[in-house]
C-alpha atoms as a PDB file:
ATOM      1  CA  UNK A   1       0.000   0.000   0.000  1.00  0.00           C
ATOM      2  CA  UNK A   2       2.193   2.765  -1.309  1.00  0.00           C
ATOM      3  CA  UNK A   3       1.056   6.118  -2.576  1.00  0.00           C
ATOM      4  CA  UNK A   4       3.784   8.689  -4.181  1.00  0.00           C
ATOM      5  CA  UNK A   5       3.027  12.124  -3.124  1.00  0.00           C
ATOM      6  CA  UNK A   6       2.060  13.174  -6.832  1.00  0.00           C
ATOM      7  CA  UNK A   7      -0.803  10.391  -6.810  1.00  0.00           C
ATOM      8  CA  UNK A   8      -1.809  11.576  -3.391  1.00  0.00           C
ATOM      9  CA  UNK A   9      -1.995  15.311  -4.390  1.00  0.00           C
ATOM     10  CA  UNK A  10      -4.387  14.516  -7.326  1.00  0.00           C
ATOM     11  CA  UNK A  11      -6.899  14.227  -4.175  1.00  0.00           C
ATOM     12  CA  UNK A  12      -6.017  17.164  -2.136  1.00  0.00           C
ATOM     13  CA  UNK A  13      -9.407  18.662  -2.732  1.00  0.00           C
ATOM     14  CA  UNK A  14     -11.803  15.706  -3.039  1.00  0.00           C
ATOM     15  CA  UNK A  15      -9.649  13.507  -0.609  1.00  0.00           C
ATOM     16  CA  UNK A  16      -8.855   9.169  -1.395  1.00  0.00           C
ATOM     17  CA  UNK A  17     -11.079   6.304  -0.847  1.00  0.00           C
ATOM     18  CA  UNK A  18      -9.338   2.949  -0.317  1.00  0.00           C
ATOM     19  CA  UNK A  19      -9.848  -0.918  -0.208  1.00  0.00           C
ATOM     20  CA  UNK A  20      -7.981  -3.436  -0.652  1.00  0.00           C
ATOM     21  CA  UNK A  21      -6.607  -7.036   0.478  1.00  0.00           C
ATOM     22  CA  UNK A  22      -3.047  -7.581   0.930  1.00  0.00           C
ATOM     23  CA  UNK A  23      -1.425 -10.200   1.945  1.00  0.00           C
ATOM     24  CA  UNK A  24       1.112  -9.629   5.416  1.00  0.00           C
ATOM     25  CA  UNK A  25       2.408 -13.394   5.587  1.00  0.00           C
ATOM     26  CA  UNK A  26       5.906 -11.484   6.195  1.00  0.00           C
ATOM     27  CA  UNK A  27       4.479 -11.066  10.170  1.00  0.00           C
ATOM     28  CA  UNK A  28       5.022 -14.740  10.551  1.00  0.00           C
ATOM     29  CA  UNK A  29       8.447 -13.695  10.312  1.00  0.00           C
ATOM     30  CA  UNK A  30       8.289 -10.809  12.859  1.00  0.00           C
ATOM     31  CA  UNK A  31       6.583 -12.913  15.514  1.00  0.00           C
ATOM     32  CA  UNK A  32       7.008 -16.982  15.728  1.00  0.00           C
ATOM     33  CA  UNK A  33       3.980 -17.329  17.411  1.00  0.00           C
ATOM     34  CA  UNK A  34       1.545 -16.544  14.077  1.00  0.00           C
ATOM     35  CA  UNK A  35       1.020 -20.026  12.215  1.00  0.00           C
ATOM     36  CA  UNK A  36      -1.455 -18.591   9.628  1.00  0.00           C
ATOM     37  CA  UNK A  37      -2.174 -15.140   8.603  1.00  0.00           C
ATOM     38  CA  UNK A  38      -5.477 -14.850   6.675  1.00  0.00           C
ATOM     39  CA  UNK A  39      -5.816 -11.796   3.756  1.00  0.00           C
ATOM     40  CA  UNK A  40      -6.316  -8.529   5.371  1.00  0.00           C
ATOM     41  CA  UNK A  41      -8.608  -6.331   4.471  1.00  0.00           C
ATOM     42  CA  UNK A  42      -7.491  -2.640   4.437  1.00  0.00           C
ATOM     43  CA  UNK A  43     -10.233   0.013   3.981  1.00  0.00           C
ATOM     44  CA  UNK A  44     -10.120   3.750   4.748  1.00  0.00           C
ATOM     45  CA  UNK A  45     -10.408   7.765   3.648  1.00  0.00           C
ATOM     46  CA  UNK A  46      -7.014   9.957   3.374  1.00  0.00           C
ATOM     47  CA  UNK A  47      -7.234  13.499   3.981  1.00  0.00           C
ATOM     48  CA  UNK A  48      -4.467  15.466   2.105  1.00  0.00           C
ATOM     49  CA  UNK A  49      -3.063  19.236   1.982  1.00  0.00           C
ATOM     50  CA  UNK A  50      -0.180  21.333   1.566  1.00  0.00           C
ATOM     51  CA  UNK A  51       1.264  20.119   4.991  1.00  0.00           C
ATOM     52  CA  UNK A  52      -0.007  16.234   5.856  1.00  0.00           C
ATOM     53  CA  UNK A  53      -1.788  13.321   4.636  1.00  0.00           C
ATOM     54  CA  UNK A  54      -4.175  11.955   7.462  1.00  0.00           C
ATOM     55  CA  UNK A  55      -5.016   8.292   6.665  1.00  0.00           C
ATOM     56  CA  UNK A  56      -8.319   6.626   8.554  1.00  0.00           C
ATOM     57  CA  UNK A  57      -7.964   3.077   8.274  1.00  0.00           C
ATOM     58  CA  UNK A  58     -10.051   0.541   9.034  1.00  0.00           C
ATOM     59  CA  UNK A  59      -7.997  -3.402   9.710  1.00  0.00           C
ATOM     60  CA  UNK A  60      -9.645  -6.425   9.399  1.00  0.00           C
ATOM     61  CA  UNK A  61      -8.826  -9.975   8.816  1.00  0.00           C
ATOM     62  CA  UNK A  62      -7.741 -12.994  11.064  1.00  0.00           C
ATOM     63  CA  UNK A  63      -4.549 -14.748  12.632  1.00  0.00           C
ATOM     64  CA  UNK A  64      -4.058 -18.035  13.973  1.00  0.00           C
ATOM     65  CA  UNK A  65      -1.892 -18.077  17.060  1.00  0.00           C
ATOM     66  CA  UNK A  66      -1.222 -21.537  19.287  1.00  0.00           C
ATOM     67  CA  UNK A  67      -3.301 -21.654  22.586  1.00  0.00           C
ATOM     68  CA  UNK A  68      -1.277 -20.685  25.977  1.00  0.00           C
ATOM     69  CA  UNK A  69      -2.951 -23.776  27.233  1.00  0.00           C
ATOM     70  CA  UNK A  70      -3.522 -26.640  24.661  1.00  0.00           C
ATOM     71  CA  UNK A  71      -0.955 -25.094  21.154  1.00  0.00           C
ATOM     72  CA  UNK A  72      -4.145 -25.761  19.373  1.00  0.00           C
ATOM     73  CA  UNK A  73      -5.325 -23.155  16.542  1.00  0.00           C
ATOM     74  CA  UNK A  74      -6.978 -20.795  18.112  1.00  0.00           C
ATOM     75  CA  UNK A  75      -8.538 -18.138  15.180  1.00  0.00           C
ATOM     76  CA  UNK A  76      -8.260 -14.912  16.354  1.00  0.00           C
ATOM     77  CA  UNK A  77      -9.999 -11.968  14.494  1.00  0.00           C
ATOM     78  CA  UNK A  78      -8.380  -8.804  14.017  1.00  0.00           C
ATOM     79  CA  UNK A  79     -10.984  -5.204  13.686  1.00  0.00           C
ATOM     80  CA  UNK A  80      -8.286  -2.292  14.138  1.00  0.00           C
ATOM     81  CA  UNK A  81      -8.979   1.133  13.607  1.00  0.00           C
ATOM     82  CA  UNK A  82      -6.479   4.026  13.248  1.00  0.00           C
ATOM     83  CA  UNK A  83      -5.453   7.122  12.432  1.00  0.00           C
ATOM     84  CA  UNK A  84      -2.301   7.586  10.973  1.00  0.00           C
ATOM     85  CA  UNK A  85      -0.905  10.747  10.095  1.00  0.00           C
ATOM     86  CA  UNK A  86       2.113  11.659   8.087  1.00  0.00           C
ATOM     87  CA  UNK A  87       3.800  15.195   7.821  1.00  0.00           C
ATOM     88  CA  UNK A  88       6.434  16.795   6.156  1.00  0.00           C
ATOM     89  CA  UNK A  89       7.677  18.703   9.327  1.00  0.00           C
ATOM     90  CA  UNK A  90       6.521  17.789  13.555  1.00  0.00           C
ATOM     91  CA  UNK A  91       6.862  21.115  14.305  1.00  0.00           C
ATOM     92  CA  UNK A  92       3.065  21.988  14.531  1.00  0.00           C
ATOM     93  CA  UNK A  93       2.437  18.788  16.464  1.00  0.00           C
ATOM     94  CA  UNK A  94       5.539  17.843  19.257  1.00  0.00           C
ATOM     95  CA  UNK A  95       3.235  18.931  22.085  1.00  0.00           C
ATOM     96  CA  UNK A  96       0.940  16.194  21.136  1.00  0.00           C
ATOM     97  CA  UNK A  97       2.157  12.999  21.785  1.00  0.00           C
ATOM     98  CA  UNK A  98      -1.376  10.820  21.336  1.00  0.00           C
ATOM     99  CA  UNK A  99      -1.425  11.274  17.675  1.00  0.00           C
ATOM    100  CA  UNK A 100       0.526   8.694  14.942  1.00  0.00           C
ATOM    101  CA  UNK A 101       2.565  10.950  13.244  1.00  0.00           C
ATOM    102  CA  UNK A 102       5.305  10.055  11.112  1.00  0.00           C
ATOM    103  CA  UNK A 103       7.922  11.785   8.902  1.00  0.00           C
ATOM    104  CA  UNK A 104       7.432  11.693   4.917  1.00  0.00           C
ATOM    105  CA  UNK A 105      10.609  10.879   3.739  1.00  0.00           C
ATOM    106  CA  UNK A 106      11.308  10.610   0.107  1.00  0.00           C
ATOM    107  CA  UNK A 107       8.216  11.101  -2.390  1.00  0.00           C
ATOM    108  CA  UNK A 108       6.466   8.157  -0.999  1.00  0.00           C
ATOM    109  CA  UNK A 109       4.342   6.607   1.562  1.00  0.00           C
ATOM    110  CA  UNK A 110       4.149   2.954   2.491  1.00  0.00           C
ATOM    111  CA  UNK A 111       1.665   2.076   4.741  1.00  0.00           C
ATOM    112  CA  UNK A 112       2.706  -1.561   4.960  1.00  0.00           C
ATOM    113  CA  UNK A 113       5.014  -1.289   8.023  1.00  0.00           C
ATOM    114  CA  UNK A 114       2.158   0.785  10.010  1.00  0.00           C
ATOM    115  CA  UNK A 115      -0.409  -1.950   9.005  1.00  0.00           C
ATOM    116  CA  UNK A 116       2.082  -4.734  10.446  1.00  0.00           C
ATOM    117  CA  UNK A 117       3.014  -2.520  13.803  1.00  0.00           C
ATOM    118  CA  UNK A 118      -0.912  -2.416  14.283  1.00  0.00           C
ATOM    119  CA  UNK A 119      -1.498  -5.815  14.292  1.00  0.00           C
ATOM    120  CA  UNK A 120       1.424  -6.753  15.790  1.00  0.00           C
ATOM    121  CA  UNK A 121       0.338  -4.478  18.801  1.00  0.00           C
ATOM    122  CA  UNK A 122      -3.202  -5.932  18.943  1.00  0.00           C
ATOM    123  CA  UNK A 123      -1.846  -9.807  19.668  1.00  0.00           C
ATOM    124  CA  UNK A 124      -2.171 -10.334  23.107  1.00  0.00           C
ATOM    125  CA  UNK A 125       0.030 -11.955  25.634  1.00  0.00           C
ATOM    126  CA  UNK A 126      -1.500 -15.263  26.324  1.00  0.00           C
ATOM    127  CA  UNK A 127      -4.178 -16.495  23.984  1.00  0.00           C
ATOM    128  CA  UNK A 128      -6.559 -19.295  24.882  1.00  0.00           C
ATOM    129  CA  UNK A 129      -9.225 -21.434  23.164  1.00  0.00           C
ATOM    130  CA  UNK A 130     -12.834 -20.782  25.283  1.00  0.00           C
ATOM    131  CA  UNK A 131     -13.642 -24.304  23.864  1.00  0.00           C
ATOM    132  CA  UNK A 132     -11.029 -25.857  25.664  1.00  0.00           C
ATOM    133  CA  UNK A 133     -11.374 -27.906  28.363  1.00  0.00           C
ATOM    134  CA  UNK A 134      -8.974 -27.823  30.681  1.00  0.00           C
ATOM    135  CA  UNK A 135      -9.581 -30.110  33.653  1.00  0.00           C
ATOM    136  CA  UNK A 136      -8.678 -32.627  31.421  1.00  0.00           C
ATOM    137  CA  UNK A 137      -5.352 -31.445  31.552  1.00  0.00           C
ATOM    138  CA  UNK A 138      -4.772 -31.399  34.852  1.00  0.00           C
ATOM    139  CA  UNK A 139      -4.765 -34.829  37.121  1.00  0.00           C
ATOM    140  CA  UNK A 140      -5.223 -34.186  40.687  1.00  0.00           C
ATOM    141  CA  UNK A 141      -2.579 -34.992  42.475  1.00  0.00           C
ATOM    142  CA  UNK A 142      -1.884 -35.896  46.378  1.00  0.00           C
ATOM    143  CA  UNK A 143      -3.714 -32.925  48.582  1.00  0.00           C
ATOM    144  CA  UNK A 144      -5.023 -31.015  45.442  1.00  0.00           C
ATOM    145  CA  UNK A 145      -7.779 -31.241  42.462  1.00  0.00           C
ATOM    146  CA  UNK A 146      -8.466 -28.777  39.626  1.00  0.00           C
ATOM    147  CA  UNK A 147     -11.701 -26.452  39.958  1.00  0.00           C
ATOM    148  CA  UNK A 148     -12.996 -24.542  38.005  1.00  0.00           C
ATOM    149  CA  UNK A 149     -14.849 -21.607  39.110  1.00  0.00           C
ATOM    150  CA  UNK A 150     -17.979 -21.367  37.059  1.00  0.00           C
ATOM    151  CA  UNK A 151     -21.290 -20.192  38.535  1.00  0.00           C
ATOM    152  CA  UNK A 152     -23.066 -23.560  38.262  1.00  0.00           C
ATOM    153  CA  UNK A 153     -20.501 -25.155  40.311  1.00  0.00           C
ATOM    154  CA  UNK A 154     -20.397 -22.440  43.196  1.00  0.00           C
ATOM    155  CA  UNK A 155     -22.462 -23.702  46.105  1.00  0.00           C
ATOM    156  CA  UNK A 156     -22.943 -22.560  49.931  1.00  0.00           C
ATOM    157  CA  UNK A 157     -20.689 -25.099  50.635  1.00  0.00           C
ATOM    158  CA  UNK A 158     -20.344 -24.666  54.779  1.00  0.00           C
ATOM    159  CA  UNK A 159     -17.335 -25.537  56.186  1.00  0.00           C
ATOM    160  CA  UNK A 160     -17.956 -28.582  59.034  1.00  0.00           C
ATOM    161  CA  UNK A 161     -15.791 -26.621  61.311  1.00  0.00           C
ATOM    162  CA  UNK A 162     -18.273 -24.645  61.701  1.00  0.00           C
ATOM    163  CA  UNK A 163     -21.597 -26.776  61.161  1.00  0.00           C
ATOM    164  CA  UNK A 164     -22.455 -26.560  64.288  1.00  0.00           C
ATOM    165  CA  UNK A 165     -21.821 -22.884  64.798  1.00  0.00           C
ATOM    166  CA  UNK A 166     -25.073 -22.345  62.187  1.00  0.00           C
ATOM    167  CA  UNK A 167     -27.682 -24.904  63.896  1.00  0.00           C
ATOM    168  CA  UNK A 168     -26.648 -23.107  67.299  1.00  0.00           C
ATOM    169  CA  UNK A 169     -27.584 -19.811  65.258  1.00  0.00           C
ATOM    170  CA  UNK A 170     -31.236 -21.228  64.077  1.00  0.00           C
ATOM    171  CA  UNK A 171     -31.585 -22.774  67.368  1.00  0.00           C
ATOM    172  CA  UNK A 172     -31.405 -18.849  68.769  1.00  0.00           C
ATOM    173  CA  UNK A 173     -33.359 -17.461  66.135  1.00  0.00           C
ATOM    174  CA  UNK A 174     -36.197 -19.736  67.399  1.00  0.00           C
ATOM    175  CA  UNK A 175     -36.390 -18.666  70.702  1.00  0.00           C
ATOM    176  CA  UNK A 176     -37.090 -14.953  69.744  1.00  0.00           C
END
């Protein structure tokens, strides 16, 4: 997704609609984890005069990274949004350090690297499958068992310490 700044100033007035699917298998490179990267679809507006180009981009498509649990596939979809901006000169903009900006350098802009930061930036630390189960991975062992803590499974489980200490409680609730 390159643009040279001649193409890009043939919109300056009317502004640049874009989208397209490229293909970013070159992340599987950048981070071992990614087994699969699907097509990603890269849609968006640009914004351009005398002093920046201000791309809106919209990221979507899908990776397939192992499970922290199982390594089994787990797909995980990607739905970025961003705006990037790109400027001939910061000096407008250094106070404000929430917005993407980046130098032009040269006559053209390649939005390739950006597009593979974002997504690189979205994969989270530890991924896991929701289908898995994973009791079955764990076999108690002496003094301890696997439990899960879903809501089905919490009871009012009293502890038979202290069994006693709650008939003694309805016994004096009676006598009132």
């Amino acid at each position: 997704m390159k643009w040279s700044m001649i193409q890009l100033q043939k919109f300056r007035n009317k502004g640049l609609t874009f989208n397209e699917v490229i293909n970013l298998d070159s992340l599987k490179d950048r981070d071992s984890n990614i087994q699969s990267v699907s097509p990603i679809r890269v849609s968006g507006t640009a914004e351009i005069d005398s002093k920046k180009v201000t791309f809106y981009l919209h990221i979507e498509g899908e990776l397939i990274l192992p499970s922290s649990r199982t390594l089994e596939d787990v797909h995980f979809p990607l739905d970025i949004r961003s705006t990037e901006i790109f400027m001939y000169q910061f000096n407008e903009y250094e106070d404000n350090s929430e917005l993407n900006l980046h130098l032009i350098e040269g006559e053209m802009i390649d939005l390739t690297p950006i597009i593979e930061e974002l997504i690189l930036l979205e994969i989270p630390m530890q991924v896991y499958n929701e289908e898995d189960d994973i009791s079955a991975f764990f076999n108690p062992g002496q003094d301890w068992e696997f439990v899960q803590d879903d809501q089905e499974k919490k009871q009012d489980k009293i502890d038979p310490r202290f069994a006693n200490l709650a008939n003694f409680l309805k016994k004096d609730d009676s006598t009132n």
